[in-house]
PDB file of N, CA and C in Angstrom:
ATOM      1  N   UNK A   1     -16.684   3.357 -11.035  1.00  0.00           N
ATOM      2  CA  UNK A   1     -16.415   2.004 -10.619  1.00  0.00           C
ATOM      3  C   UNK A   1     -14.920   1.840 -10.383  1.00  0.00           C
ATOM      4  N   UNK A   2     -14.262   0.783  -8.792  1.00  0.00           N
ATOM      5  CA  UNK A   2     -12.866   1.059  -9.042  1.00  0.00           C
ATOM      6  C   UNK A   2     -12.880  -0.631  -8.955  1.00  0.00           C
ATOM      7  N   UNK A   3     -11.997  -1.204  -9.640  1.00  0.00           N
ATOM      8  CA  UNK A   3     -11.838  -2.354  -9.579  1.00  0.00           C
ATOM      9  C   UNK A   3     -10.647  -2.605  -7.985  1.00  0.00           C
ATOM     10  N   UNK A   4     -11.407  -3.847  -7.377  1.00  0.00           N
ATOM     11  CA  UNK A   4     -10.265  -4.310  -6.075  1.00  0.00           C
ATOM     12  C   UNK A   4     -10.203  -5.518  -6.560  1.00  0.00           C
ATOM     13  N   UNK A   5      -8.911  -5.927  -6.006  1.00  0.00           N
ATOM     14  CA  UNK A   5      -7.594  -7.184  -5.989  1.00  0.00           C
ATOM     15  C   UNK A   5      -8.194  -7.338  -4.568  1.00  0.00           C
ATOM     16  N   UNK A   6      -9.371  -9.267  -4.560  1.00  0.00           N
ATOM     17  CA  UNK A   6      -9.417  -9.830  -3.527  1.00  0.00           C
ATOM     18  C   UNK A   6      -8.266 -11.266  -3.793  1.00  0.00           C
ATOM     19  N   UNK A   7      -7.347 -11.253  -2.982  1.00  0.00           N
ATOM     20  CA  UNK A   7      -6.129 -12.485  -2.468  1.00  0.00           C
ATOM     21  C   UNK A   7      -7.191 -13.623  -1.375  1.00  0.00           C
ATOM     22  N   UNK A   8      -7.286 -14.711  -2.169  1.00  0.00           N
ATOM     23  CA  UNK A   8      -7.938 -15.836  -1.726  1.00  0.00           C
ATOM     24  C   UNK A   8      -6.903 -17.087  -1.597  1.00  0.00           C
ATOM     25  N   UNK A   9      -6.510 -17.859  -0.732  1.00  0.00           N
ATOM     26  CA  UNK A   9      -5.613 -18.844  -0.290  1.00  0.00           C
ATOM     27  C   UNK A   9      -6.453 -20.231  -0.700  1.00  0.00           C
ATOM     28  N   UNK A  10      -5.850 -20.673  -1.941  1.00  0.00           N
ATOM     29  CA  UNK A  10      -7.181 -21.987  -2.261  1.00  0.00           C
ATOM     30  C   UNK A  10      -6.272 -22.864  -1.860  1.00  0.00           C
ATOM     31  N   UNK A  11      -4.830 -23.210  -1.430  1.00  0.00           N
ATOM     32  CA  UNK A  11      -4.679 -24.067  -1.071  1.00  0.00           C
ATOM     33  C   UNK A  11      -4.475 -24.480   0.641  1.00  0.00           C
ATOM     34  N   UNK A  12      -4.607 -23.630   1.039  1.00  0.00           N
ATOM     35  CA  UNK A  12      -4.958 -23.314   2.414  1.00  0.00           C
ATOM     36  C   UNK A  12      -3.185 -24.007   3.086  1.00  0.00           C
ATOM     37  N   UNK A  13      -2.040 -23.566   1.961  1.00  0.00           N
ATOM     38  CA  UNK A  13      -0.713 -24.594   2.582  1.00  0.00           C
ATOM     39  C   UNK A  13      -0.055 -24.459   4.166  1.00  0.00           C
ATOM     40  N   UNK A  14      -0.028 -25.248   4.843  1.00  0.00           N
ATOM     41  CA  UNK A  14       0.603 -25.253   6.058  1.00  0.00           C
ATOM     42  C   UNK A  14       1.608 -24.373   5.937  1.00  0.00           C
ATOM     43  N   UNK A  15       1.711 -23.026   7.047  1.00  0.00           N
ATOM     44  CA  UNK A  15       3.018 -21.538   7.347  1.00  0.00           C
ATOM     45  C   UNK A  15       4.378 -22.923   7.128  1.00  0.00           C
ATOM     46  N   UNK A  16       5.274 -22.158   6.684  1.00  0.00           N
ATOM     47  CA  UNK A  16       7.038 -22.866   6.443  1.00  0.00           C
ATOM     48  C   UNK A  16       7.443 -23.157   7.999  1.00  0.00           C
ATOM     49  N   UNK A  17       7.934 -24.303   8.025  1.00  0.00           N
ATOM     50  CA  UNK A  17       8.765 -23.876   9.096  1.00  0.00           C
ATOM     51  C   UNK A  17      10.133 -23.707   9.039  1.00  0.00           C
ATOM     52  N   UNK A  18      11.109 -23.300  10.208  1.00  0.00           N
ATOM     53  CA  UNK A  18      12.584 -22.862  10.046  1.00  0.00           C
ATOM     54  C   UNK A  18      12.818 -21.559  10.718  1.00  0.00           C
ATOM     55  N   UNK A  19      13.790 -20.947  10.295  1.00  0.00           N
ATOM     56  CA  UNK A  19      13.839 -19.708  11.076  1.00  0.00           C
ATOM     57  C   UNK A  19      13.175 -18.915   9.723  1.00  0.00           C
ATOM     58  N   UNK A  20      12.980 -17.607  10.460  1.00  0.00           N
ATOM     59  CA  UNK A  20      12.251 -16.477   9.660  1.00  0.00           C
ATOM     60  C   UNK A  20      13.268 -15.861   9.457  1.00  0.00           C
ATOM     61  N   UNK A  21      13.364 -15.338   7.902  1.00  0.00           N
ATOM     62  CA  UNK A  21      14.652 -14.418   7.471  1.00  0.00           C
ATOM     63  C   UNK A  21      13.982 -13.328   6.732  1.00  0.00           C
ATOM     64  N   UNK A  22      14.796 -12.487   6.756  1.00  0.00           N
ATOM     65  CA  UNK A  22      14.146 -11.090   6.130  1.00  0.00           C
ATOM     66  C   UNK A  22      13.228 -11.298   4.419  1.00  0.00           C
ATOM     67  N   UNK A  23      13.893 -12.542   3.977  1.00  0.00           N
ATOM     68  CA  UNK A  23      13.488 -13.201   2.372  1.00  0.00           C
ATOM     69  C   UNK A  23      12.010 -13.601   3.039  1.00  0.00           C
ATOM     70  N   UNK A  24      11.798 -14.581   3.985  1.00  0.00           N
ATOM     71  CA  UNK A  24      10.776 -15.023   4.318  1.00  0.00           C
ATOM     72  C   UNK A  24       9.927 -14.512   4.801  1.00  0.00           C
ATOM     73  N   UNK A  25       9.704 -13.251   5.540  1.00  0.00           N
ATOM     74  CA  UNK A  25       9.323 -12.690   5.776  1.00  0.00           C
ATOM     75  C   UNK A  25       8.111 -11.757   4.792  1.00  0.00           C
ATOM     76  N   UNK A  26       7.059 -11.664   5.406  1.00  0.00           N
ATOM     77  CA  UNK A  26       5.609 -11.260   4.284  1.00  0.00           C
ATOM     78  C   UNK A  26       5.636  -9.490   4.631  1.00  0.00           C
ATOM     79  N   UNK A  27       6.063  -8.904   3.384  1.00  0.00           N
ATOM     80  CA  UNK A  27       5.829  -7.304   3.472  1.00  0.00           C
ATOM     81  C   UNK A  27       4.781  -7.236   4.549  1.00  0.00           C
ATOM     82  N   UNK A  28       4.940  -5.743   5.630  1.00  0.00           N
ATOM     83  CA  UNK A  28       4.079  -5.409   5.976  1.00  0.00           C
ATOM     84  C   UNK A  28       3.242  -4.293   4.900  1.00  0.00           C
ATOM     85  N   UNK A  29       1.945  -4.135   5.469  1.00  0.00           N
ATOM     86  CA  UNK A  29       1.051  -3.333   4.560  1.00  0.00           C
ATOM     87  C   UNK A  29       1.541  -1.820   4.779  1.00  0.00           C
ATOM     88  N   UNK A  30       1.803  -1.343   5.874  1.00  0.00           N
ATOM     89  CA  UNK A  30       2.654  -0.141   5.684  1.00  0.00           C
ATOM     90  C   UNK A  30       3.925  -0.010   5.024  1.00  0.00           C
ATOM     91  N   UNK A  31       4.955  -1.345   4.715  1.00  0.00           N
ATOM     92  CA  UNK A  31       5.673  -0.810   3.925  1.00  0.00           C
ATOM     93  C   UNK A  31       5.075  -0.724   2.308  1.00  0.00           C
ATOM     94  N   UNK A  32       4.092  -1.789   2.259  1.00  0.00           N
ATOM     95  CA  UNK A  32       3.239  -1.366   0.594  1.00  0.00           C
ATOM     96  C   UNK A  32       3.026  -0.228   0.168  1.00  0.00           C
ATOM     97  N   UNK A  33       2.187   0.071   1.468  1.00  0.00           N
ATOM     98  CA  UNK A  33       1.768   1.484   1.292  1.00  0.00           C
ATOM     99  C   UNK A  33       2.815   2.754   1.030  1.00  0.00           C
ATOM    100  N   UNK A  34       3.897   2.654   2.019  1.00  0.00           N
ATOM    101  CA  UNK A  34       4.633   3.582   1.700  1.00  0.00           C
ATOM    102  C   UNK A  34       5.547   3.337  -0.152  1.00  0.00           C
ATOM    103  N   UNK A  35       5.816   1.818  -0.246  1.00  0.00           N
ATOM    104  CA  UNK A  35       6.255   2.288  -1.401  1.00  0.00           C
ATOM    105  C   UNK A  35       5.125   2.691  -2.691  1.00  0.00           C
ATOM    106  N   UNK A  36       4.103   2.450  -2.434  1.00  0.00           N
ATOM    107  CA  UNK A  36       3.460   2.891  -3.610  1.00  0.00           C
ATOM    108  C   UNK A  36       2.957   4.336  -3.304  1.00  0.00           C
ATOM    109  N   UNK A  37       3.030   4.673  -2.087  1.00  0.00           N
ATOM    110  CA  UNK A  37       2.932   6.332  -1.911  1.00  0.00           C
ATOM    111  C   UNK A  37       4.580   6.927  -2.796  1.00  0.00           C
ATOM    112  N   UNK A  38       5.618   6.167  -2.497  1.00  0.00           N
ATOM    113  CA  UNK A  38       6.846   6.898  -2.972  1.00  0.00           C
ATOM    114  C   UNK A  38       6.736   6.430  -4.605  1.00  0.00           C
ATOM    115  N   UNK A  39       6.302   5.697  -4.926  1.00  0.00           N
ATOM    116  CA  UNK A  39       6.200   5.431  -6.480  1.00  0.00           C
ATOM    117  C   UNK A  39       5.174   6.726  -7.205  1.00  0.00           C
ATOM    118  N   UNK A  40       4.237   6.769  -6.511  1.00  0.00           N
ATOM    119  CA  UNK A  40       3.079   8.193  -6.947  1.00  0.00           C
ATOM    120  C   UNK A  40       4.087   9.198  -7.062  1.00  0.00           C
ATOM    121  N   UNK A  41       4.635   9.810  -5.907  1.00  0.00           N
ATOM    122  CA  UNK A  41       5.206  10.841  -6.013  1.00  0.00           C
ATOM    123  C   UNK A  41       6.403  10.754  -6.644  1.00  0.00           C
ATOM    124  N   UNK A  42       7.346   9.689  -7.110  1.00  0.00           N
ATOM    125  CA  UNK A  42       8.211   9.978  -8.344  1.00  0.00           C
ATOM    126  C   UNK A  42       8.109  10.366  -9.382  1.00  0.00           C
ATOM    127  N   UNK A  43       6.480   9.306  -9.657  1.00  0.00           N
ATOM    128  CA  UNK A  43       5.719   9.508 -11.373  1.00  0.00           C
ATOM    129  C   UNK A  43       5.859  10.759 -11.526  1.00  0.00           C
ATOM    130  N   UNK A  44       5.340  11.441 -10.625  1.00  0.00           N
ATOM    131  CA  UNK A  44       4.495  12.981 -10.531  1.00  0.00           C
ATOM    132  C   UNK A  44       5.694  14.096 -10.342  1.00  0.00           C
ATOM    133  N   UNK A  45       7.165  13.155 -10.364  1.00  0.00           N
ATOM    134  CA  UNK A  45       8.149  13.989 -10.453  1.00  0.00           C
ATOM    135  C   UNK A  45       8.434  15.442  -9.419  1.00  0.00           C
ATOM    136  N   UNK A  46       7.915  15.176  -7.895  1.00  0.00           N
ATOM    137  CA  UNK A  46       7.591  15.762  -6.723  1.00  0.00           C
ATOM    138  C   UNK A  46       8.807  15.624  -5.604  1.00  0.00           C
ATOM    139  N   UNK A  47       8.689  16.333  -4.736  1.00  0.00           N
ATOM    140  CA  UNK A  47       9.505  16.311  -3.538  1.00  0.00           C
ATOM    141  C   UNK A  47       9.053  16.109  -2.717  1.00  0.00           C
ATOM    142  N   UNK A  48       9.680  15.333  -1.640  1.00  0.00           N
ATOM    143  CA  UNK A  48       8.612  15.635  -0.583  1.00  0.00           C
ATOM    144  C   UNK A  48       8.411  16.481   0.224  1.00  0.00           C
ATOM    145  N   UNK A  49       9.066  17.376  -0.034  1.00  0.00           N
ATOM    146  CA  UNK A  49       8.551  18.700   1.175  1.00  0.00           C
ATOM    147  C   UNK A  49       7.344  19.294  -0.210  1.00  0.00           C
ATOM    148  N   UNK A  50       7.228  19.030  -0.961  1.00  0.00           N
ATOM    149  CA  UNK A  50       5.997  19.169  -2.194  1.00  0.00           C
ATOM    150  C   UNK A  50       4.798  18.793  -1.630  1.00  0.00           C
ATOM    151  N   UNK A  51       4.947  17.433  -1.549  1.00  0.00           N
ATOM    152  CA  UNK A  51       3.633  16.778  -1.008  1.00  0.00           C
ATOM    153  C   UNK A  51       3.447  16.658   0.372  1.00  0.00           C
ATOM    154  N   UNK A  52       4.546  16.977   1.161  1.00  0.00           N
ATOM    155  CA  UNK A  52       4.842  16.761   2.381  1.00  0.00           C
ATOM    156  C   UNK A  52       3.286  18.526   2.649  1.00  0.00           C
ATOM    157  N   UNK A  53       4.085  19.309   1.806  1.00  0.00           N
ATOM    158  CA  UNK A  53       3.127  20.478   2.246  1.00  0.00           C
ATOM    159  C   UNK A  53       1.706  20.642   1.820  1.00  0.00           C
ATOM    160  N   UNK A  54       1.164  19.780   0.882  1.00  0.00           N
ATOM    161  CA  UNK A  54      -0.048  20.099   0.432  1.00  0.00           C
ATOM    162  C   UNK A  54      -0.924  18.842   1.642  1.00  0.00           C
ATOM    163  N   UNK A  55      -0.334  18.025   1.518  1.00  0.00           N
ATOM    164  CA  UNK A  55      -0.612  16.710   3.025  1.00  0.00           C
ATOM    165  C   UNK A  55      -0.752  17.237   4.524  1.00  0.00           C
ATOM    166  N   UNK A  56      -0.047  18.084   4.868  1.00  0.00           N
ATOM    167  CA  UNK A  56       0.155  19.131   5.859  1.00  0.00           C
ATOM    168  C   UNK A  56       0.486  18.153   7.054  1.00  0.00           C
ATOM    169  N   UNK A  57       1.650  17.235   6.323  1.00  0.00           N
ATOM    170  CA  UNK A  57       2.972  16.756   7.374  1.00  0.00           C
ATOM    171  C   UNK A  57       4.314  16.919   7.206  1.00  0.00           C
ATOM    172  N   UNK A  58       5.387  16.165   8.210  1.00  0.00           N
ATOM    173  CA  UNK A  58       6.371  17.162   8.049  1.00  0.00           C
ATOM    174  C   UNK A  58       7.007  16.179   6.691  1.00  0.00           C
ATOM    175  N   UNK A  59       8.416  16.414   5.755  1.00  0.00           N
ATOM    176  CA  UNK A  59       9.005  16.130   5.230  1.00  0.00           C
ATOM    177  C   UNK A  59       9.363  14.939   5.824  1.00  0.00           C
ATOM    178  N   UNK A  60      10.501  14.996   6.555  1.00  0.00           N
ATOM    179  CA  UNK A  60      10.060  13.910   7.632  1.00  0.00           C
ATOM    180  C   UNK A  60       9.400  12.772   8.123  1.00  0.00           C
ATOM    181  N   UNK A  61       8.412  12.981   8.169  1.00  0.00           N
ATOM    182  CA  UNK A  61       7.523  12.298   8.592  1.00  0.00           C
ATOM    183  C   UNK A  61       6.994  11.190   7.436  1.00  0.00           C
ATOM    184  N   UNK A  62       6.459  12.059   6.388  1.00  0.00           N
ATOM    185  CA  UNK A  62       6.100  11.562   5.021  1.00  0.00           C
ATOM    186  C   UNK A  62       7.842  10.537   4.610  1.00  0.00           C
ATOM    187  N   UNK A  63       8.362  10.932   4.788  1.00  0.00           N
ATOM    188  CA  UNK A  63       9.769   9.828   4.538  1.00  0.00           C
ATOM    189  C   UNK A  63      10.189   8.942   5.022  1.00  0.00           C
ATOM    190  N   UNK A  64       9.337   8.722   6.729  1.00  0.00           N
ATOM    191  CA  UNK A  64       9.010   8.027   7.014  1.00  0.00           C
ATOM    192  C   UNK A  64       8.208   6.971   6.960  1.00  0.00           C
ATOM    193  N   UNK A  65       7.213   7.721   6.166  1.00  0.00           N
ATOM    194  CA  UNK A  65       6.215   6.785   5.748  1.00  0.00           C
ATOM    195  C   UNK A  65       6.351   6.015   4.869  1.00  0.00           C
ATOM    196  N   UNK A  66       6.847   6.784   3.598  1.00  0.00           N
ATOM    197  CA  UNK A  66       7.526   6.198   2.602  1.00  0.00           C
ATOM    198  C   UNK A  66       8.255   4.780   2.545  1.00  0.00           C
ATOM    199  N   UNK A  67       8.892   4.899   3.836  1.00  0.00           N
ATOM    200  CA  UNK A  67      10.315   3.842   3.805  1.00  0.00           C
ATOM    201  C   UNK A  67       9.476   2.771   4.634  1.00  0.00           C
ATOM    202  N   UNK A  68       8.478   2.678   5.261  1.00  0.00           N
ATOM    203  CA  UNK A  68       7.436   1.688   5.856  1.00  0.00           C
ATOM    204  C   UNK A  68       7.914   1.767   7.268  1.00  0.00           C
ATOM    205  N   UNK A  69       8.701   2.761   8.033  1.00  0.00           N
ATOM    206  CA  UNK A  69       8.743   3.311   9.378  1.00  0.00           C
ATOM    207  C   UNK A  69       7.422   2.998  10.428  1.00  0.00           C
ATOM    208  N   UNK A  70       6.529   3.905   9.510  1.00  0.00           N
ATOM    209  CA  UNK A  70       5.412   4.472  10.380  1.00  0.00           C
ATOM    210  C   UNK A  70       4.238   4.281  10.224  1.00  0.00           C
ATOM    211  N   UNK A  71       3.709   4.129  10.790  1.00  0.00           N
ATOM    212  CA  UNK A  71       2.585   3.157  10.635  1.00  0.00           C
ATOM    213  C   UNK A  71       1.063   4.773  10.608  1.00  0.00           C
ATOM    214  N   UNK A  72       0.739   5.310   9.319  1.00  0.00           N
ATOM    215  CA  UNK A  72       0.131   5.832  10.025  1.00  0.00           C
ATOM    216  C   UNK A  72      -1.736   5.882   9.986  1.00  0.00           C
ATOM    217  N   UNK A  73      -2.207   6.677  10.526  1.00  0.00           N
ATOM    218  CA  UNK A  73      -3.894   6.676  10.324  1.00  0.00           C
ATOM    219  C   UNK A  73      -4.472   7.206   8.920  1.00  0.00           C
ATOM    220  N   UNK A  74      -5.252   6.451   8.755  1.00  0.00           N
ATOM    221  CA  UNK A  74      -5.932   6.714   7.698  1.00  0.00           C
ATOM    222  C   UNK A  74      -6.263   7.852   6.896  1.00  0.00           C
ATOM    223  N   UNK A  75      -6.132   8.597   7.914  1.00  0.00           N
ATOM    224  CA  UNK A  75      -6.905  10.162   7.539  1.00  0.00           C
ATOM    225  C   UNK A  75      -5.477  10.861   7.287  1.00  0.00           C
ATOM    226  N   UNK A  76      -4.424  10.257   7.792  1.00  0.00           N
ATOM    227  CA  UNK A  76      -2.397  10.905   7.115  1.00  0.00           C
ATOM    228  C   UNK A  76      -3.057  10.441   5.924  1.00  0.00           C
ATOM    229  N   UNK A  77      -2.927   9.061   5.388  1.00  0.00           N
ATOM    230  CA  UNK A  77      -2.435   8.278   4.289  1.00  0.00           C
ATOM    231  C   UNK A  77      -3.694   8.621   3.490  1.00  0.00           C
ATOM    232  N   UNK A  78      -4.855   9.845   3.819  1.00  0.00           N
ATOM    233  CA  UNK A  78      -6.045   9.994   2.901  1.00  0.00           C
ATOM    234  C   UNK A  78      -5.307  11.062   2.702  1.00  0.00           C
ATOM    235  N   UNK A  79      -4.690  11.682   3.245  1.00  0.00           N
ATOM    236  CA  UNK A  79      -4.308  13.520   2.810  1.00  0.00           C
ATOM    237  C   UNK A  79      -2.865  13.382   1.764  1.00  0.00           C
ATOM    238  N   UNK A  80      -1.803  12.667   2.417  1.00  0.00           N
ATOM    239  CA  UNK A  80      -0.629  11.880   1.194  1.00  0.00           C
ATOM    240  C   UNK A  80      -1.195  11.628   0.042  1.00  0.00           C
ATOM    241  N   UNK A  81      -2.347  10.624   0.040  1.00  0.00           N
ATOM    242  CA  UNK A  81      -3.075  10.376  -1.608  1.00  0.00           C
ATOM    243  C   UNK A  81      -3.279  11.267  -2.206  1.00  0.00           C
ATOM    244  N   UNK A  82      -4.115  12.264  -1.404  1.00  0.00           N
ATOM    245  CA  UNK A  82      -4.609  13.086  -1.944  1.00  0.00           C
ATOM    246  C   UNK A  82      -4.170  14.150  -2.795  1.00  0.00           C
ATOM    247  N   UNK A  83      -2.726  14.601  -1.965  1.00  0.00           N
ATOM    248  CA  UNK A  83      -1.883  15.864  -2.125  1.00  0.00           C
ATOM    249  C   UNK A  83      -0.927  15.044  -3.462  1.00  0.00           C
ATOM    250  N   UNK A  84      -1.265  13.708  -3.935  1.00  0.00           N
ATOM    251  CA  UNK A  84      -0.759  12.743  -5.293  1.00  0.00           C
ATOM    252  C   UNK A  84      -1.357  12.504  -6.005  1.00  0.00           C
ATOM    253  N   UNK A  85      -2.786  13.065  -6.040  1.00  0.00           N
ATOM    254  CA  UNK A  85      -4.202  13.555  -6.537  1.00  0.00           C
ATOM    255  C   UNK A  85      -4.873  11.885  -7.062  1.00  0.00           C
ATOM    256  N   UNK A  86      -4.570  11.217  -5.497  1.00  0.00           N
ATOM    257  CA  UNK A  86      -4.909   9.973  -5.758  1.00  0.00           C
ATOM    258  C   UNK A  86      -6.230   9.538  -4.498  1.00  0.00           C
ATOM    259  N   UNK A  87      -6.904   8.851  -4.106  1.00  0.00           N
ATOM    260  CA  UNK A  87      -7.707   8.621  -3.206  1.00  0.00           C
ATOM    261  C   UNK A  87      -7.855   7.584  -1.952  1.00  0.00           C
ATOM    262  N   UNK A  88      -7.365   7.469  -1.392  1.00  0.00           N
ATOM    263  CA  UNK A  88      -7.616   6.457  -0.190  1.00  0.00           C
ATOM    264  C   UNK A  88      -7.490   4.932  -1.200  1.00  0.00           C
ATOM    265  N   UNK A  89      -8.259   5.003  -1.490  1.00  0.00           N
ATOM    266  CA  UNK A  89      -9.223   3.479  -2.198  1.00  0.00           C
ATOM    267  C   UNK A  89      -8.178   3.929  -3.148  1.00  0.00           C
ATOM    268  N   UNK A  90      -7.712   4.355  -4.180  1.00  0.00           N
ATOM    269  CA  UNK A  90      -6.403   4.158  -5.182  1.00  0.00           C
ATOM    270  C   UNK A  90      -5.325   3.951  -4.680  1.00  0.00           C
ATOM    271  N   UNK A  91      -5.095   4.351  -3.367  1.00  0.00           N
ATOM    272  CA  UNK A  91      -4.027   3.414  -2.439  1.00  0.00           C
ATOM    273  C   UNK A  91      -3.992   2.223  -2.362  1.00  0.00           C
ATOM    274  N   UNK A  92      -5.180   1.562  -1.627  1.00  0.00           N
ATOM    275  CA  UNK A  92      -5.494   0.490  -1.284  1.00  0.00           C
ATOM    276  C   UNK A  92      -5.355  -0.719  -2.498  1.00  0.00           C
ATOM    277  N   UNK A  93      -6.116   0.127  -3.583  1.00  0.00           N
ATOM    278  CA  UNK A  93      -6.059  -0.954  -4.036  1.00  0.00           C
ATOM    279  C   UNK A  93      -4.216  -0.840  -4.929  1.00  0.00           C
ATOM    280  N   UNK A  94      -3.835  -0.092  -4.615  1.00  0.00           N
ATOM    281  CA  UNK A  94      -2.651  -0.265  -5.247  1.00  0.00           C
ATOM    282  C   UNK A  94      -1.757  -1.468  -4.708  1.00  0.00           C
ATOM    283  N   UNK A  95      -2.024  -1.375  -2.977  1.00  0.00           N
ATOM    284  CA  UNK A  95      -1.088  -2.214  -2.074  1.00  0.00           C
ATOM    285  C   UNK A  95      -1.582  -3.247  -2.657  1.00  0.00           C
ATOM    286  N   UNK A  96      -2.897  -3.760  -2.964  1.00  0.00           N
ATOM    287  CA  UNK A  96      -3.816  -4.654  -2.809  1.00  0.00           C
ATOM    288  C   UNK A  96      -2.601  -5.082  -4.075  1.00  0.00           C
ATOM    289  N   UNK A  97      -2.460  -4.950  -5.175  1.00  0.00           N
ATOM    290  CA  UNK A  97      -1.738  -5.653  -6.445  1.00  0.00           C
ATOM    291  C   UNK A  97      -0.336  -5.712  -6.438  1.00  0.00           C
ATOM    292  N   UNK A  98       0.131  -4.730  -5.543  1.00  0.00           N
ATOM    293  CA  UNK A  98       1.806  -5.554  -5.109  1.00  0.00           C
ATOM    294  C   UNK A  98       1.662  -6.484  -4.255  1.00  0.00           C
ATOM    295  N   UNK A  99       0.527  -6.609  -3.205  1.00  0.00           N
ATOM    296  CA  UNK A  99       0.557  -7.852  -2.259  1.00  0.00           C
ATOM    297  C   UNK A  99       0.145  -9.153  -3.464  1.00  0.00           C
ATOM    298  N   UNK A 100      -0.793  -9.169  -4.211  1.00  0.00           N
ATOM    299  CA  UNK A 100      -0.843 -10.167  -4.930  1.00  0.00           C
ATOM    300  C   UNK A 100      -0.165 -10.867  -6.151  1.00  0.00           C
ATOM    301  N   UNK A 101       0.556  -9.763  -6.868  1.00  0.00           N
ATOM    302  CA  UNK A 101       1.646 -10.110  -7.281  1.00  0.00           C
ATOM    303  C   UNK A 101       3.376 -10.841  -6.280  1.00  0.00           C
ATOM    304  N   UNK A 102       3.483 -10.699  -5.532  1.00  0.00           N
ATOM    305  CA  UNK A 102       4.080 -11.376  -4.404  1.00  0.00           C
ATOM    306  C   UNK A 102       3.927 -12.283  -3.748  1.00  0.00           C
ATOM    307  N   UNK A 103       2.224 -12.680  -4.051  1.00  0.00           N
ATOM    308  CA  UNK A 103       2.270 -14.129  -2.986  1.00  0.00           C
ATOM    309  C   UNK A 103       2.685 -15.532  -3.909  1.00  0.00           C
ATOM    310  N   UNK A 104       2.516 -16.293  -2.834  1.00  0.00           N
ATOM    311  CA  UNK A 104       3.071 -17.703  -3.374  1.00  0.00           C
ATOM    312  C   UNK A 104       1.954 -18.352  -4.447  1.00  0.00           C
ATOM    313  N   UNK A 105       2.093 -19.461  -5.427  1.00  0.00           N
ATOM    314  CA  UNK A 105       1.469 -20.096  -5.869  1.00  0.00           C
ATOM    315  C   UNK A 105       0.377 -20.375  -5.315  1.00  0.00           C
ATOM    316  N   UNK A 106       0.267 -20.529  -4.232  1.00  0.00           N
ATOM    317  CA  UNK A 106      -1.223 -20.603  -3.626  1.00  0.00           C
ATOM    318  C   UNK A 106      -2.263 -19.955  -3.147  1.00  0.00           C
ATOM    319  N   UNK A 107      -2.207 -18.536  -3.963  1.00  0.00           N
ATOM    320  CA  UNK A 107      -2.912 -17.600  -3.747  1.00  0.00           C
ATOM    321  C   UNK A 107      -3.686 -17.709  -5.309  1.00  0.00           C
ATOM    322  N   UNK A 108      -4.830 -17.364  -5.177  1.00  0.00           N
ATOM    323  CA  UNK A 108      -5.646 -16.803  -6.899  1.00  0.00           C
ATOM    324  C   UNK A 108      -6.105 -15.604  -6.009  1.00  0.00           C
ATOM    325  N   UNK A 109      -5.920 -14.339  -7.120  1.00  0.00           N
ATOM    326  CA  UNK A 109      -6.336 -13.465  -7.559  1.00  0.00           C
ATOM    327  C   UNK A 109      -7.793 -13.173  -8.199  1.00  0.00           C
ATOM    328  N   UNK A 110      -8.434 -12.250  -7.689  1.00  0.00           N
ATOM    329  CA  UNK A 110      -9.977 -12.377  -8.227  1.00  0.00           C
ATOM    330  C   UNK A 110     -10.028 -10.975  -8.484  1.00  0.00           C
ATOM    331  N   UNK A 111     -10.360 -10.214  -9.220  1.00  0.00           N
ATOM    332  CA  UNK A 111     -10.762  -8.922  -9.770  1.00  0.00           C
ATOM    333  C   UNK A 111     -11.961  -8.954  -9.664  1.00  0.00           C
ATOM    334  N   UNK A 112     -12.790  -8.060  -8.629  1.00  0.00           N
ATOM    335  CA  UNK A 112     -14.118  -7.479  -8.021  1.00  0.00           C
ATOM    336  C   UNK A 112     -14.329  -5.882  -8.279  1.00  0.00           C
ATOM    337  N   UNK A 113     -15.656  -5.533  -8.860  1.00  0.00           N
ATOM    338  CA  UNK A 113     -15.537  -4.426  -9.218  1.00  0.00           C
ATOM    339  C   UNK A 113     -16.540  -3.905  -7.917  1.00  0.00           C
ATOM    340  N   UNK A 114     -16.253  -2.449  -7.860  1.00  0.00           N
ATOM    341  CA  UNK A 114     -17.149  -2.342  -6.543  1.00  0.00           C
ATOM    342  C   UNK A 114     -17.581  -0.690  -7.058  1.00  0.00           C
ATOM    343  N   UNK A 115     -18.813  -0.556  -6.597  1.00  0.00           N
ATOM    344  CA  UNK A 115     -19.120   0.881  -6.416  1.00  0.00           C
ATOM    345  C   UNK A 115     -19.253   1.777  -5.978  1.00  0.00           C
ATOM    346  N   UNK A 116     -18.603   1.218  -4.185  1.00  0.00           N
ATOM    347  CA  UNK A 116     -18.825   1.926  -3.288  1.00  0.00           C
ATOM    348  C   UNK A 116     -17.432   1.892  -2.862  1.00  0.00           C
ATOM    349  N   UNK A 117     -17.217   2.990  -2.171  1.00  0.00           N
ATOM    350  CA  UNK A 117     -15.444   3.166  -1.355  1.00  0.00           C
ATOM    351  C   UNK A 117     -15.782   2.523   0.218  1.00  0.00           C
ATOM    352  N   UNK A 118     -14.301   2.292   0.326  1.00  0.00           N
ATOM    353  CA  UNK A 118     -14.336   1.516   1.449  1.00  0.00           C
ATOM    354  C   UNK A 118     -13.737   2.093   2.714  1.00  0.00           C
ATOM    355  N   UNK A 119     -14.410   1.629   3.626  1.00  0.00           N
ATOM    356  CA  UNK A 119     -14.205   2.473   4.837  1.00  0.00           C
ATOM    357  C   UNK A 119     -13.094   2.092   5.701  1.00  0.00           C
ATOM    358  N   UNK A 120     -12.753   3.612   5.954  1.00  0.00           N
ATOM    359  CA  UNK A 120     -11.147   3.910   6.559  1.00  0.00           C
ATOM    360  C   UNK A 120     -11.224   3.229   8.310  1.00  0.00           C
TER     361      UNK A 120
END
């Protein structure tokens, strides 16, 4: 069983207006992703030409990813998990709890347990 972080908007608040500044601005999900791909591979005390090689991309590339550059396909960011001996869906839901720890007051958080993995 893996538990997912569903982000529900109960107050449904009207977007800010003003100019958009880098503060205001809502993480993209590739940079989530990349930092919790670069958080795995610190824990795990790795390099990335480490994981870069068991992933079978370049150093590079993976540092790219890391830094929220690159946007990439599913089946990169399944082989990165993997080579962090983590799974697609332990990604996901990882982004899934820095995005919800980050939103505004008008988000609730719901913890859903699921039994099935979710498709890439």
């Amino acid at each position: 069983m893996t538990e997912i972080y569903v982000v529900a908007d109960v107050d449904h608040a009207p977007p800010a207006t003003g100019p958009v500044t880098a503060r205001s601005r809502k993480p993209l999900w590739r940079q989530m992703a990349g930092q919790a791909l670069r958080q795995r591979r610190n824990a795990r005390c790795q390099t990335l030409d480490q994981v870069a090689g068991r992933a079978g991309v370049s150093p590079q590339y993976l540092s790219e990813i890391e830094r929220g550059l690159k946007d990439p396909s599913s089946e990169i960011l399944a082989a990165v998990s993997g080579a962090l001996g983590a799974s697609l869906l332990d990604l996901t839901a990882d982004v899934a709890r820095s995005l919800s720890s980050s939103r505004t007051p008008h988000a609730q958080v719901t913890s859903v347990t699921m039994s099935c993995a979710l498709a890439a």
